[in-house]
C-alpha atoms as a PDB file:
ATOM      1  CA  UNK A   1      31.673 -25.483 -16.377  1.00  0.00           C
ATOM      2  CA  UNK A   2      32.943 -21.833 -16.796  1.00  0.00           C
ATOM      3  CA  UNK A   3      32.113 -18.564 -14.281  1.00  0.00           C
ATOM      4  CA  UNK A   4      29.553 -16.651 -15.871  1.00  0.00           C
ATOM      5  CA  UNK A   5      30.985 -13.356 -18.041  1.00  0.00           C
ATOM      6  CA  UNK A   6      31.781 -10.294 -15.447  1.00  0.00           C
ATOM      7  CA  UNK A   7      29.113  -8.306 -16.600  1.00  0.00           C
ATOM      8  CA  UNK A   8      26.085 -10.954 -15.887  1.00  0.00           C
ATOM      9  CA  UNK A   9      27.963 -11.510 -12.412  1.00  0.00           C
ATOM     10  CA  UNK A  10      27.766  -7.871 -11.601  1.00  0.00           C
ATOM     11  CA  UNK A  11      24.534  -7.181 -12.702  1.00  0.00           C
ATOM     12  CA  UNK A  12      23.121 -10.404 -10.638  1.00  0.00           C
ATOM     13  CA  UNK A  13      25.033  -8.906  -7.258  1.00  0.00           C
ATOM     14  CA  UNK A  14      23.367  -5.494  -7.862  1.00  0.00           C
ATOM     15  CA  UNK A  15      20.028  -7.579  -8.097  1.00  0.00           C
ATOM     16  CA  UNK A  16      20.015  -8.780  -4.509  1.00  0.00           C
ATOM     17  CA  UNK A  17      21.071  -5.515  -3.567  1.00  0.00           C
ATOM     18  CA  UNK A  18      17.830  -3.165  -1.918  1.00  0.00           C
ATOM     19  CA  UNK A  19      17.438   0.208  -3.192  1.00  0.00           C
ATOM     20  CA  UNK A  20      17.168   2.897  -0.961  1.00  0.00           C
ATOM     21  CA  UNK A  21      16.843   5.873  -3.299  1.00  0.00           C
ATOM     22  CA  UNK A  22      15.535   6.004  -7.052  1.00  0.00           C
ATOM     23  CA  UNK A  23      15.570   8.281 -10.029  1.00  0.00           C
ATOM     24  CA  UNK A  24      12.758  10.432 -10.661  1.00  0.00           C
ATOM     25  CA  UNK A  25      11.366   8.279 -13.822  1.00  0.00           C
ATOM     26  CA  UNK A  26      11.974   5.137 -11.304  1.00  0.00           C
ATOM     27  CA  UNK A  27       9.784   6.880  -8.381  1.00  0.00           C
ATOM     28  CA  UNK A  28       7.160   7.930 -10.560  1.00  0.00           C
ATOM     29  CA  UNK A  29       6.789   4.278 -12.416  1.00  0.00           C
ATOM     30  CA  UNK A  30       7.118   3.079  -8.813  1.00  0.00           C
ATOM     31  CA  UNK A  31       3.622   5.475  -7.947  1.00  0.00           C
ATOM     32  CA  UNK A  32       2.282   4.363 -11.363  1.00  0.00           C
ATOM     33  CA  UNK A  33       2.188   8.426 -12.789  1.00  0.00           C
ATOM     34  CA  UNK A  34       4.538  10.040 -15.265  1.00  0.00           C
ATOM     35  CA  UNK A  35       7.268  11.972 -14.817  1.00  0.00           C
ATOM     36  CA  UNK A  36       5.486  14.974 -15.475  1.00  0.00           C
ATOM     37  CA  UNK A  37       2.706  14.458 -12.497  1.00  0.00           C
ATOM     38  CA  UNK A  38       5.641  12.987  -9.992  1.00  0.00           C
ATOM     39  CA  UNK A  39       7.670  16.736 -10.264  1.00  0.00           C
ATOM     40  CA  UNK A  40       3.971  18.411 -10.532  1.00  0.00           C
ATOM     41  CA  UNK A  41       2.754  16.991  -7.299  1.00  0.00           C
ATOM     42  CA  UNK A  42       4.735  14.534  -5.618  1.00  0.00           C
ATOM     43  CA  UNK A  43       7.957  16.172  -5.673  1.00  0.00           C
ATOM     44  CA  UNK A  44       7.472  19.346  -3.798  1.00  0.00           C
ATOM     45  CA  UNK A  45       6.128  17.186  -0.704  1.00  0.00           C
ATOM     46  CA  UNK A  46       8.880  14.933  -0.493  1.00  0.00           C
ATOM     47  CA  UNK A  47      12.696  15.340   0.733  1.00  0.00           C
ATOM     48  CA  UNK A  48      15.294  14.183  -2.300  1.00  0.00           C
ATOM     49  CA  UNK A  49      18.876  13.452  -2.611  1.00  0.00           C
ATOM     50  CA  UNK A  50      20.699  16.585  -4.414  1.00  0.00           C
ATOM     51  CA  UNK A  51      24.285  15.659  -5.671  1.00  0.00           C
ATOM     52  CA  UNK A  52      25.134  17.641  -8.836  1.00  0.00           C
ATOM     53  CA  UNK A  53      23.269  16.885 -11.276  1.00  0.00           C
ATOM     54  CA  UNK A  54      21.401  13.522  -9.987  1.00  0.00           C
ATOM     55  CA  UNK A  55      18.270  13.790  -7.935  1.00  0.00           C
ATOM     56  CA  UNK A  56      17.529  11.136  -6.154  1.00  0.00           C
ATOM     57  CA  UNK A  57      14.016   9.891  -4.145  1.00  0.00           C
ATOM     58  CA  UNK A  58      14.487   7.874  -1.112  1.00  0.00           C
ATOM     59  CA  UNK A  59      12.076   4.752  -1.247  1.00  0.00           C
ATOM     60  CA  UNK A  60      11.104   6.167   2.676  1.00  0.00           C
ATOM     61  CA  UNK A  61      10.112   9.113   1.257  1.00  0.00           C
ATOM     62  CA  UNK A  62       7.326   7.667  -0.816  1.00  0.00           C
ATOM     63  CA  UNK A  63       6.433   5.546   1.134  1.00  0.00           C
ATOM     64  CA  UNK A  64       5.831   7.866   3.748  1.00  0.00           C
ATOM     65  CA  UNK A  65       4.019  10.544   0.886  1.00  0.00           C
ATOM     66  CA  UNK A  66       1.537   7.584  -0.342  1.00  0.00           C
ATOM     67  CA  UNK A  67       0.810   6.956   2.972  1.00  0.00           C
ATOM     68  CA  UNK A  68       0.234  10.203   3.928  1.00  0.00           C
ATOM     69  CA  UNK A  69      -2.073  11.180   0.448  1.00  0.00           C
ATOM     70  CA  UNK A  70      -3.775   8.012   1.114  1.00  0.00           C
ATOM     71  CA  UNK A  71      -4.838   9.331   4.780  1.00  0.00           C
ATOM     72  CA  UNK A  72      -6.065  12.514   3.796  1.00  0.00           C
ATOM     73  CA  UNK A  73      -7.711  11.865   0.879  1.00  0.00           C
ATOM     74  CA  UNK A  74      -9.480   9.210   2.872  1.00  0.00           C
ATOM     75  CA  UNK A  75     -10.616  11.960   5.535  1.00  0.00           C
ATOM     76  CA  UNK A  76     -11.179  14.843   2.790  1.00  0.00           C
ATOM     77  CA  UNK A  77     -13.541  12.518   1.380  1.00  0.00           C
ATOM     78  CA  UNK A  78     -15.617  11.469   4.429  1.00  0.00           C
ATOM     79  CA  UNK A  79     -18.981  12.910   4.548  1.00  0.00           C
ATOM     80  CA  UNK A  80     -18.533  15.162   0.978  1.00  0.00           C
ATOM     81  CA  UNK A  81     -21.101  15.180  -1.945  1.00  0.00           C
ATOM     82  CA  UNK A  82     -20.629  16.364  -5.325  1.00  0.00           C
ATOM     83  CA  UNK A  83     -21.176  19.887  -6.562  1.00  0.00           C
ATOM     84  CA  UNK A  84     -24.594  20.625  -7.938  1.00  0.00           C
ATOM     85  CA  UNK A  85     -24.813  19.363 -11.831  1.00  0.00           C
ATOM     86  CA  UNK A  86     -22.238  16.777 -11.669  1.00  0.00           C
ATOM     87  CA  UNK A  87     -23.345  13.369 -11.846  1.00  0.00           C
ATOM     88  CA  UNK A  88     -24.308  11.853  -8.688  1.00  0.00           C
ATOM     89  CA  UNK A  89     -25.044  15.207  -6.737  1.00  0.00           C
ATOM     90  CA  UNK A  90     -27.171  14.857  -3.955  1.00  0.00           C
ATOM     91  CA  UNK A  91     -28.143  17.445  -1.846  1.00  0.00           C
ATOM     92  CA  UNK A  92     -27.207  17.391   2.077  1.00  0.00           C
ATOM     93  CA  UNK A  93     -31.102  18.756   3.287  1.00  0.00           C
ATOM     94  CA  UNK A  94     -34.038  19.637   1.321  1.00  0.00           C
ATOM     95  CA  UNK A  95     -35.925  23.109   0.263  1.00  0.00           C
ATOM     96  CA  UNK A  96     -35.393  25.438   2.309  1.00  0.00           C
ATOM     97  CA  UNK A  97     -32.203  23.954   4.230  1.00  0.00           C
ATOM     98  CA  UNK A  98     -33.912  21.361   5.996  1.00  0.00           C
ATOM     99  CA  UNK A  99     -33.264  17.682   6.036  1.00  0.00           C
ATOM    100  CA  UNK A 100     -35.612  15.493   3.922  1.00  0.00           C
END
């Protein structure tokens, strides 16, 4: 039997190798957004690798970002109702302020 061709060796070493930073387009398939929404709003919250040219996410980072979106959407949404004449609006008290 013959040793696999040097590339397919490499590339099956790298494999089993963890990342601990990825490229933007990597991070944002990794969040399940584009590109365009990961540097909208995910980027400026989160601490990258600068080297040249290459700009690199650390995995920590967004982990610790969804985390942290996921907590305070989940209290930003506690208690709150819709704005009047969007679908499923309904109103905190009654006529007049008080509570029906």
């Amino acid at each position: 039997m013959t040793a696999p061709p040097p590339a397919r060796r490499r590339a099956s070493i790298l494999a089993e190798i963890p990342r601990v930073a990825l490229t933007r387009d990597e991070a944002a398939a990794s969040l399940g957004i584009s590109v365009d929404t990961f540097e909208r709003y995910v980027q400026p919250e989160i601490r990258m690798i600068r080297r040249g040219a290459n700009r690199l996410v650390p995995v920590v980072e967004l982990e610790r970002w969804a985390t942290a979106s996921a907590l305070k959407n989940a209290v930003s949404t506690i208690g709150a109702t819709k704005a009047p004449g969007r679908r499923g609006y309904a109103p905190r008290h009654g006529p007049g302020g008080l509570a029906p």
